[in-house]
C-alpha atoms as a PDB file:
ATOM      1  CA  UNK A   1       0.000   0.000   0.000  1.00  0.00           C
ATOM      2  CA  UNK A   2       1.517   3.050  -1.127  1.00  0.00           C
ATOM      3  CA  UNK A   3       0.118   6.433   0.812  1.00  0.00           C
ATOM      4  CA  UNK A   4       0.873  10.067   0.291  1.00  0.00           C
ATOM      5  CA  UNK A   5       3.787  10.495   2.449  1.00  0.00           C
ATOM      6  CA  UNK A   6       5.165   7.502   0.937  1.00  0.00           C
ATOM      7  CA  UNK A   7       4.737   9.057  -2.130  1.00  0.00           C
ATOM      8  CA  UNK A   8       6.150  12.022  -1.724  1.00  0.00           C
ATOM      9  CA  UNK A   9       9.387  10.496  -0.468  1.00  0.00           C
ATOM     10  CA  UNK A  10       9.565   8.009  -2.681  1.00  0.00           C
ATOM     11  CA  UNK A  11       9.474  10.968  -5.341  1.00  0.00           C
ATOM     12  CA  UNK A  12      12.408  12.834  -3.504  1.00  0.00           C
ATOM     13  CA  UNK A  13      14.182   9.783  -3.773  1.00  0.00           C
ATOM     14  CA  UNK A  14      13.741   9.648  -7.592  1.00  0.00           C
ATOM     15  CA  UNK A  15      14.735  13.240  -8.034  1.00  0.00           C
ATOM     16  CA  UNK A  16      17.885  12.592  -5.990  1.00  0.00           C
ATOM     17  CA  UNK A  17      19.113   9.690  -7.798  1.00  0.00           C
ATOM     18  CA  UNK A  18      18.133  11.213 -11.362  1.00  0.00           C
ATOM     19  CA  UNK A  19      20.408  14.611  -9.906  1.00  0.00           C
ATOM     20  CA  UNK A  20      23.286  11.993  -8.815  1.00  0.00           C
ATOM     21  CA  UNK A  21      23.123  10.265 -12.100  1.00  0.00           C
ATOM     22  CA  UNK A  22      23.144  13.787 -14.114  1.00  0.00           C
ATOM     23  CA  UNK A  23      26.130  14.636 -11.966  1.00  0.00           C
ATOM     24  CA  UNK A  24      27.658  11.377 -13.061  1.00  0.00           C
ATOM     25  CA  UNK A  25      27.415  11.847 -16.595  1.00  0.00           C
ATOM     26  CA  UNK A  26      28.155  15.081 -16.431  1.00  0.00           C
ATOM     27  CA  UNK A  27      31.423  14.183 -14.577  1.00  0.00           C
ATOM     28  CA  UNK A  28      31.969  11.014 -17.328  1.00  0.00           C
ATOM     29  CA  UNK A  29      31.101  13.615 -19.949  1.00  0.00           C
ATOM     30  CA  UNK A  30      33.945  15.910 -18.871  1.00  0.00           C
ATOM     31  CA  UNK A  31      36.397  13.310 -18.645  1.00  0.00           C
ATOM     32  CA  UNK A  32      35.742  11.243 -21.777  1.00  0.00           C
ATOM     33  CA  UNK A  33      35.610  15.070 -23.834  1.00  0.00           C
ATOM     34  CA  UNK A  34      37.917  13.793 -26.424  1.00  0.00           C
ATOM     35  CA  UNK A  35      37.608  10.706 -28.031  1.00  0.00           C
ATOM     36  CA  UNK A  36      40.089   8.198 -29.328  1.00  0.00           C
ATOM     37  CA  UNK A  37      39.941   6.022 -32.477  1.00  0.00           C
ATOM     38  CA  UNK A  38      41.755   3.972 -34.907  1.00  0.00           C
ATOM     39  CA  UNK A  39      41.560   1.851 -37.907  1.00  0.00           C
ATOM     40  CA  UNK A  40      43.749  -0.099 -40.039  1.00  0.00           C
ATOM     41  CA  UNK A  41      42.839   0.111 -43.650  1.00  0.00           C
ATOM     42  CA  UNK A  42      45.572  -1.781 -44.841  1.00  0.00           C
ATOM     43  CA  UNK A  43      45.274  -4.854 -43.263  1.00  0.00           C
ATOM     44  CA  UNK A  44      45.764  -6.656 -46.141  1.00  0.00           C
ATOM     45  CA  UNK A  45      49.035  -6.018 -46.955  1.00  0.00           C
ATOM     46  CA  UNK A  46      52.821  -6.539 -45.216  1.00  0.00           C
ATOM     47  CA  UNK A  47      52.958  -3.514 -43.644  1.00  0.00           C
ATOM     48  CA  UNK A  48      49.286  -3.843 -42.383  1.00  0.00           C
ATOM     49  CA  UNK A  49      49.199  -7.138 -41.153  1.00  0.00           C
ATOM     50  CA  UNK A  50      52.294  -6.179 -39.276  1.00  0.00           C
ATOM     51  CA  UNK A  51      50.346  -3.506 -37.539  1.00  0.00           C
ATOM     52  CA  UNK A  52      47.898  -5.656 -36.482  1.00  0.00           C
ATOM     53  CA  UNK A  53      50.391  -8.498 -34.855  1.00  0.00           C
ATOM     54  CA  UNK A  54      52.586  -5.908 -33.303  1.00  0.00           C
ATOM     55  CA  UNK A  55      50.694  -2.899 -32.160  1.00  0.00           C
ATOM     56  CA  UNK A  56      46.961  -3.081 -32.607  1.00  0.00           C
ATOM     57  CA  UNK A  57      44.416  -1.039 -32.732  1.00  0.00           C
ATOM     58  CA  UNK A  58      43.036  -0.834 -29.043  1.00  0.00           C
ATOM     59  CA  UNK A  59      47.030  -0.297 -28.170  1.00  0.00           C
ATOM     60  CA  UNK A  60      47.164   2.566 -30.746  1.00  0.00           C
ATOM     61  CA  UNK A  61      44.516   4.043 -29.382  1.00  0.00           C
ATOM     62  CA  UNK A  62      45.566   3.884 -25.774  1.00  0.00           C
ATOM     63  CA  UNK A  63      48.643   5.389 -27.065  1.00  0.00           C
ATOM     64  CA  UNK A  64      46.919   8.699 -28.332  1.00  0.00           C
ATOM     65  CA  UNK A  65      44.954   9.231 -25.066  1.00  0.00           C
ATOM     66  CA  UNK A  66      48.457   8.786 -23.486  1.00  0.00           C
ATOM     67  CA  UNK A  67      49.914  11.415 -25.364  1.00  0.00           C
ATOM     68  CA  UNK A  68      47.177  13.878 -25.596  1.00  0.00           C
ATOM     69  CA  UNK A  69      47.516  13.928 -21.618  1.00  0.00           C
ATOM     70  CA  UNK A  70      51.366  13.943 -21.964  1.00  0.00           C
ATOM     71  CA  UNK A  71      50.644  16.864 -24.304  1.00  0.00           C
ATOM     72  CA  UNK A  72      48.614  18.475 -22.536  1.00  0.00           C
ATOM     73  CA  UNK A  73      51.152  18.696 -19.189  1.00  0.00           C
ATOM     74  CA  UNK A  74      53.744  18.999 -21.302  1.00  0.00           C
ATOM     75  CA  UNK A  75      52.192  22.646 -22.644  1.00  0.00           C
ATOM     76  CA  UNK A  76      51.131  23.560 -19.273  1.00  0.00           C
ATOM     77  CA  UNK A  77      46.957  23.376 -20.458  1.00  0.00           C
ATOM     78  CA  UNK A  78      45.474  22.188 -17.182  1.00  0.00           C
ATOM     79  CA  UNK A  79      42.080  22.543 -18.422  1.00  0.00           C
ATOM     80  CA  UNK A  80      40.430  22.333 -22.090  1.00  0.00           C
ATOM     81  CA  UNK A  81      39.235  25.847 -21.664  1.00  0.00           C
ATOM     82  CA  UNK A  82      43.427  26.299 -23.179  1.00  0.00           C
ATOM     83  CA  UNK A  83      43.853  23.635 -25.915  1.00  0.00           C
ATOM     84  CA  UNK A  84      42.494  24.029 -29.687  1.00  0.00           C
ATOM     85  CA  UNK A  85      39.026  22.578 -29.586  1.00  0.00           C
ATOM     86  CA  UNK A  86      39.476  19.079 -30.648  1.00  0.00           C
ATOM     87  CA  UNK A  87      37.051  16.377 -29.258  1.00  0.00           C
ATOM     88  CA  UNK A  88      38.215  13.470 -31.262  1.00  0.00           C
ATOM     89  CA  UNK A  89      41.198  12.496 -32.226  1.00  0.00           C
ATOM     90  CA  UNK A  90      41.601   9.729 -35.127  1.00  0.00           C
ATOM     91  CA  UNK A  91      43.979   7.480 -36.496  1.00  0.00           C
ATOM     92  CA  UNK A  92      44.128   5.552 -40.051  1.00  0.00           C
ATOM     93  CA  UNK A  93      46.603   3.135 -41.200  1.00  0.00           C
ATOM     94  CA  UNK A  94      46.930   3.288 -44.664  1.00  0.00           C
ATOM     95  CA  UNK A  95      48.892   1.663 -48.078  1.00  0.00           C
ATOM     96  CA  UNK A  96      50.895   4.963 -48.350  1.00  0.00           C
ATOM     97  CA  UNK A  97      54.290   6.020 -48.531  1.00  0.00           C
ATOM     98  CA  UNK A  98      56.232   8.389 -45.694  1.00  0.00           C
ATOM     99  CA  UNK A  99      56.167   7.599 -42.400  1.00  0.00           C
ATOM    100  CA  UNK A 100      53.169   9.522 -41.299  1.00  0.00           C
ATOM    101  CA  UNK A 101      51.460  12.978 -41.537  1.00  0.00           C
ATOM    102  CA  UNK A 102      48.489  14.717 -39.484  1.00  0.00           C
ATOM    103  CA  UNK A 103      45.092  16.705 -40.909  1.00  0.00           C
ATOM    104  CA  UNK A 104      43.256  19.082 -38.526  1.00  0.00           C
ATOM    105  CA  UNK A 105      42.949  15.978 -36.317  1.00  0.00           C
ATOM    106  CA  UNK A 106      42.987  13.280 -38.410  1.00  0.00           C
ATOM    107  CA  UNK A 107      46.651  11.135 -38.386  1.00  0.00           C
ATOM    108  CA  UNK A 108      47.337   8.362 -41.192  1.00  0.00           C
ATOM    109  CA  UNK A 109      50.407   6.264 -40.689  1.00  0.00           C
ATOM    110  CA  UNK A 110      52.012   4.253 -43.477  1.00  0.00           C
ATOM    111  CA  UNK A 111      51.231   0.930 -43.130  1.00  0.00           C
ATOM    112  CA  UNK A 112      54.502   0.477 -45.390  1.00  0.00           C
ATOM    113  CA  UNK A 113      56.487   2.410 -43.116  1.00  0.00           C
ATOM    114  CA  UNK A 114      55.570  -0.226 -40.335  1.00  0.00           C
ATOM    115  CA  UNK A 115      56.479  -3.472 -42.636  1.00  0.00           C
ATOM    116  CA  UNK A 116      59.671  -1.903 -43.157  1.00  0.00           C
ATOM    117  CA  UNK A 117      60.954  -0.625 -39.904  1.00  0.00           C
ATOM    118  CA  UNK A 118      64.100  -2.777 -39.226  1.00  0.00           C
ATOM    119  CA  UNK A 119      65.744  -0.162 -36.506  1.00  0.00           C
ATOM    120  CA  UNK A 120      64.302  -2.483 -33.158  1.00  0.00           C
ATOM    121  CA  UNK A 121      61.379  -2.364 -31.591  1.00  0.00           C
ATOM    122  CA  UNK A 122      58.670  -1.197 -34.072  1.00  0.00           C
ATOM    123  CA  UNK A 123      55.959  -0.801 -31.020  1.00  0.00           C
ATOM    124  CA  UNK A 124      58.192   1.523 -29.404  1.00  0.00           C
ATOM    125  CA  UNK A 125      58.672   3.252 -32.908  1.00  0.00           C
ATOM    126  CA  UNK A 126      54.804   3.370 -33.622  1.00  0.00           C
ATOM    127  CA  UNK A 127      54.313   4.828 -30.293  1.00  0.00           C
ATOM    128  CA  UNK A 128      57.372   7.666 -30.711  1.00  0.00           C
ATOM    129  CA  UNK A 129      55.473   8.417 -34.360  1.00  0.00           C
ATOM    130  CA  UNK A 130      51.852   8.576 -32.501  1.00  0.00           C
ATOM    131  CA  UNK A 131      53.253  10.558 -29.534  1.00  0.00           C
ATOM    132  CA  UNK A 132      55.120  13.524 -32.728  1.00  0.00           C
ATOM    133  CA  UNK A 133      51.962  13.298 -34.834  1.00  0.00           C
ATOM    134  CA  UNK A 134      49.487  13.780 -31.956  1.00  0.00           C
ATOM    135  CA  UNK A 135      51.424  16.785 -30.973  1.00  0.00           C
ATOM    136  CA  UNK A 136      50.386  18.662 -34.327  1.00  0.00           C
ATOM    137  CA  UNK A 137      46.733  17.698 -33.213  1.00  0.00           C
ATOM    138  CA  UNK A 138      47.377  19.780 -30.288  1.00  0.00           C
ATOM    139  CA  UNK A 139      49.846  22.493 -30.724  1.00  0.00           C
ATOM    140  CA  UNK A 140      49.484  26.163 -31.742  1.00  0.00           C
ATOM    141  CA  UNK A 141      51.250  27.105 -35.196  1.00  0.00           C
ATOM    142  CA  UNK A 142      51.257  30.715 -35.113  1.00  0.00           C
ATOM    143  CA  UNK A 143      48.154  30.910 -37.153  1.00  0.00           C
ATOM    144  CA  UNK A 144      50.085  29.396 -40.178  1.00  0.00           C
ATOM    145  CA  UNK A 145      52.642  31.806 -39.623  1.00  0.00           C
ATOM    146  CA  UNK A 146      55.274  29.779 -37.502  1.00  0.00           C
ATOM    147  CA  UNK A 147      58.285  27.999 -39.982  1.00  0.00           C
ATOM    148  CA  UNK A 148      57.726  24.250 -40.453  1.00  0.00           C
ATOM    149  CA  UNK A 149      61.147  23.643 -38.721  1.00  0.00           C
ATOM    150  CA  UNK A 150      60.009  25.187 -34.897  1.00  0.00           C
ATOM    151  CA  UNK A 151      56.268  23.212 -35.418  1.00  0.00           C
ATOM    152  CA  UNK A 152      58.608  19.578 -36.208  1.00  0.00           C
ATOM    153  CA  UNK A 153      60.775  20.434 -33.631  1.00  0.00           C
ATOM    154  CA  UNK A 154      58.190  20.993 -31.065  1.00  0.00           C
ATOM    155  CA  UNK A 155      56.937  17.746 -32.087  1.00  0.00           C
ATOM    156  CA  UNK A 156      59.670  15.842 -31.753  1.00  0.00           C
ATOM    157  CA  UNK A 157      60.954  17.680 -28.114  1.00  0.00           C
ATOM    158  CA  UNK A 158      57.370  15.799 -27.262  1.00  0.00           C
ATOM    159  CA  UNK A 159      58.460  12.463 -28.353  1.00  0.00           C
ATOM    160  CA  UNK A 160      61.851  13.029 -26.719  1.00  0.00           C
ATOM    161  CA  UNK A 161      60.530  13.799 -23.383  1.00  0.00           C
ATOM    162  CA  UNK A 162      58.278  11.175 -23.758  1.00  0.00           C
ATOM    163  CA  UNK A 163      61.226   8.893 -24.139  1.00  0.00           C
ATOM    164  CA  UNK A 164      60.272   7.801 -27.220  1.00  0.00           C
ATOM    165  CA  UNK A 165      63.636   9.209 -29.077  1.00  0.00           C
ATOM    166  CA  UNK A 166      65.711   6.537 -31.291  1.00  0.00           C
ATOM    167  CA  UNK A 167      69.110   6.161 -31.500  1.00  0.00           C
ATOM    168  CA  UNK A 168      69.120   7.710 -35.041  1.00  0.00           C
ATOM    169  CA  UNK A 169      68.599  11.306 -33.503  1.00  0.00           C
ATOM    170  CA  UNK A 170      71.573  13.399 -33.506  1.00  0.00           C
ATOM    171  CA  UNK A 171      72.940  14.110 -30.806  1.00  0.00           C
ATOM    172  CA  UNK A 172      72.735  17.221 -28.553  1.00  0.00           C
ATOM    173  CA  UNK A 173      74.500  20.203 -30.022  1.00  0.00           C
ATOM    174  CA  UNK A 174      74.475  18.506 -33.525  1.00  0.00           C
ATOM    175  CA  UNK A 175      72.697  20.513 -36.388  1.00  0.00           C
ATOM    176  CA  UNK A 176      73.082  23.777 -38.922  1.00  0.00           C
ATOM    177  CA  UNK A 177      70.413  25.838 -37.858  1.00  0.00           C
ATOM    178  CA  UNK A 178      68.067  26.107 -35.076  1.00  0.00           C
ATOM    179  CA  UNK A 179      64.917  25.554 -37.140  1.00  0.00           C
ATOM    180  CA  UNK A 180      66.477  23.024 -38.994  1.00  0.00           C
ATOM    181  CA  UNK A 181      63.065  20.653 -37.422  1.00  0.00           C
ATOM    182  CA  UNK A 182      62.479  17.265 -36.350  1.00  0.00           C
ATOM    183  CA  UNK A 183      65.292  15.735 -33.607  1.00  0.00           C
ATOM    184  CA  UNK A 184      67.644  18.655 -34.339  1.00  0.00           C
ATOM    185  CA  UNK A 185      65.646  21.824 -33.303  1.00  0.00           C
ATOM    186  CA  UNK A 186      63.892  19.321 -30.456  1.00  0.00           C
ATOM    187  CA  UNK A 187      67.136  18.951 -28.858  1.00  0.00           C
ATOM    188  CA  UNK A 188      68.026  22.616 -29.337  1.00  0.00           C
ATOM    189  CA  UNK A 189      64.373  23.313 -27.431  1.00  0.00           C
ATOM    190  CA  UNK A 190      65.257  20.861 -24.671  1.00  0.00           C
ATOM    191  CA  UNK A 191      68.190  23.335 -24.237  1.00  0.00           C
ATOM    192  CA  UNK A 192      66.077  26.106 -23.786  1.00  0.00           C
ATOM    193  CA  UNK A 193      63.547  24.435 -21.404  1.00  0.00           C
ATOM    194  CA  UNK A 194      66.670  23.747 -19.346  1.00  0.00           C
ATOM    195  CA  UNK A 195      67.679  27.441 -19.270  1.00  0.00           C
ATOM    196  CA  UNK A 196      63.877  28.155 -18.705  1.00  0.00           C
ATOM    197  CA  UNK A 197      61.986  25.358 -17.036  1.00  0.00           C
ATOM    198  CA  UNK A 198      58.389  25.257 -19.297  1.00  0.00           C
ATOM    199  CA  UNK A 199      59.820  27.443 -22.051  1.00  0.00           C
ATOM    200  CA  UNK A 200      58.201  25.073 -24.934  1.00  0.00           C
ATOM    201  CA  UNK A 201      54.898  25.258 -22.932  1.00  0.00           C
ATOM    202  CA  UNK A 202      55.349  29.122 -22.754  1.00  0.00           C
ATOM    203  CA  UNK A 203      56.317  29.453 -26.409  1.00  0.00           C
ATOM    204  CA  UNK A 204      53.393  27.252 -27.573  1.00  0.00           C
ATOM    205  CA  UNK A 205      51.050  29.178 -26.000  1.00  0.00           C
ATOM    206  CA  UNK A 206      52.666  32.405 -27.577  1.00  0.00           C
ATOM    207  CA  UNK A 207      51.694  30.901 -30.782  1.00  0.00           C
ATOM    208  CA  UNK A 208      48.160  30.871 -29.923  1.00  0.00           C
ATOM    209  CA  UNK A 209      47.955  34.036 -31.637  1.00  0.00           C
ATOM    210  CA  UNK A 210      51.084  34.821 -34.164  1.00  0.00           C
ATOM    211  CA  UNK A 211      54.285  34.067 -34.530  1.00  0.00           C
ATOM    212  CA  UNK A 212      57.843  36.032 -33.906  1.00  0.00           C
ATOM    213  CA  UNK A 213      61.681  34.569 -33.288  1.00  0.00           C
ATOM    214  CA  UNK A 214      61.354  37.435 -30.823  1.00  0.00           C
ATOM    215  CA  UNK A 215      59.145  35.010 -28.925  1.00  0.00           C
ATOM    216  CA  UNK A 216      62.671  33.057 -27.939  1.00  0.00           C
ATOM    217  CA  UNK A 217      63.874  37.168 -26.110  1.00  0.00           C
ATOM    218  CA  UNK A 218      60.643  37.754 -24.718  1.00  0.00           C
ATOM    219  CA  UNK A 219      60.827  34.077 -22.745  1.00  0.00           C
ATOM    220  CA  UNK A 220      64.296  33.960 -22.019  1.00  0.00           C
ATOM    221  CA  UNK A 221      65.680  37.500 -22.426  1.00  0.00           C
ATOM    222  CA  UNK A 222      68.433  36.040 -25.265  1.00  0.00           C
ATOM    223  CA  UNK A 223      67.603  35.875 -28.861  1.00  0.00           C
ATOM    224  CA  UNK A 224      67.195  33.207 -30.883  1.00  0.00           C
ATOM    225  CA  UNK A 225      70.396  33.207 -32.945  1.00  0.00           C
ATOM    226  CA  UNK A 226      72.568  33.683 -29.317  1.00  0.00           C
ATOM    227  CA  UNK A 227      70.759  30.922 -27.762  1.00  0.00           C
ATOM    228  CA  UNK A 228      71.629  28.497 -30.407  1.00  0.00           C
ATOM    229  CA  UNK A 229      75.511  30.000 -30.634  1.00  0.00           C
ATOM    230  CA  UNK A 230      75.316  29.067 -27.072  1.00  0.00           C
ATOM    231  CA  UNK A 231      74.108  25.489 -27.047  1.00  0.00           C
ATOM    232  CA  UNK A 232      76.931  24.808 -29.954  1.00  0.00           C
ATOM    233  CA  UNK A 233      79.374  26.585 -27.890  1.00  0.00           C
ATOM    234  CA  UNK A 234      78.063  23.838 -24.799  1.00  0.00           C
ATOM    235  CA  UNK A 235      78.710  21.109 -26.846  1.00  0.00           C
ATOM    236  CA  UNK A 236      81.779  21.923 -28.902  1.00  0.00           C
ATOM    237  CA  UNK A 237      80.015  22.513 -31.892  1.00  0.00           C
END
C-alpha cells in the first residue's frame, strides 16, 4: 500500500538519484571530452598485417589518449578551456608512402612504413610516431605563420621527453640551424627548457595568436640566434 507520504518520499528519492546520475554523466562527460579512435585500412598487406600483430588497434589508441595527456602537461593546459578545440582524435593506417602525416585531427600512418621498420622495436617506434603526430593535433602554429622547422621540432621535443627518441637522432649540439626541425631543433628546445623550465609550454602558448623569433627574447631575455651560438658553444660545436 503506497500512501501520500510515501509518495512524496519516494518521489524525492527519484529526483535525488536522477540529480546523482546527471552529476555522473556530467562528470563522465567531462572526462571522456575527447575521443580516441583507430583503424587499419591496410590490413591486407605486409605492412598492415604487421600492424595488427605488433601494435593493434586498441594499443594505438591507448597510445593517443596517453599522449594527448602527456601533451597536454607537457604545454602547461590544465584545463580544455586552453587547448584548440578538438574532441576526437583519429587514427588511419593506410597503403601509403612516408612515415606519417596529421590533418586538422585526423593522423594516417604508413602501413609500409611499419612493414619496413628494421631499426628495433617497431611498437616503441609506432608509439614515438603517434606521440610527434598527436602533438600537431594539439599544438598552436602561429596561425600558419610559424616555420615548419620550430612546429617539427616541437613535435619531436614531445616524443623526446616522452622517451620515445631513437638512437638515429643526432645528438645534442648537432645541427646547422636552429629551425632546422624534427630531432635537431627538439634537442636545441630541450636546451632552452633547461635554461627556462616550461619554455616550450610558454612558447606554444605564444603561438596561440602569431608568430615572432622574438618570442625566444621575450621568454628567455636572449635571442634566438645567441641561444643556439650558445648550445653549440656547450657542446663543442
Amino acid at each position: 500500500m503506497i500512501t501520500a507520504g510515501s509518495s512524496r518520499l519516494k518521489m524525492k528519492l527519484d529526483v535525488a538519484t536522477f540529480a546523482s546520475l546527471l552529476a555522473l554523466a556530467a562528470a563522465a562527460s567531462a572526462a571522456g571530452a575527447v575521443t580516441f579512435d583507430a583503424t587499419n585500412t591496410a590490413s591486407s598487406t605486409p605492412g598492415g598485417r604487421r600492424f595488427d600483430q605488433a601494435v593493434g588497434l586498441g594499443y594505438a589508441k591507448r597510445v593517443l589518449s596517453d599522449a594527448s595527456t602527456f601533451i597536454w602537461s607537457t604545454f602547461n593546459q590544465r584545463s580544455a578551456a586552453g587547448r584548440k578545440p578538438v574532441d576526437a582524435v583519429t587514427l588511419v593506417v593506410e597503403d601509403i608512402d612516408g612515415v606519417a602525416f596529421t590533418s586538422a585531427n585526423g593522423i594516417h600512418l604508413s602501413a609500409r612504413y611499419v612493414g619496413g621498420y628494421s631499426s628495433g622495436d617497431v611498437q616503441a617506434e609506432v608509439t614515438g610516431v603517434l606521440y610527434h603526430e598527436a602533438t600537431h593535433v594539439w599544438q598552436w602554429d602561429g596561425r600558419g605563420r610559424a616555420n615548419g622547422g620550430l612546429i617539427e621540432g616541437i613535435a619531436d621535443y614531445v616524443r623526446l621527453k616522452a622517451g620515445y627518441a631513437p638512437g638515429h637522432w643526432v645528438k645534442p649540439g648537432q645541427g646547422d640551424r636552429w629551425d632546422q626541425g624534427y630531432d635537431v631543433t627538439a634537442r636545441f628546445l630541450d636546451y632552452c627548457d633547461s635554461l627556462k623550465p616550461g619554455f616550450v609550454a610558454l612558447l606554444n602558448a605564444k603561438m596561440k595568436d602569431g608568430y615572432s623569433d622574438d618570442f625566444f627574447a621575450q621568454i628567455t631575455g636572449k635571442s634566438v640566434q645567441q641561444l643556439w651560438q650558445d648550445y653549440k658553444k656547450k657542446y663543442g660545436g
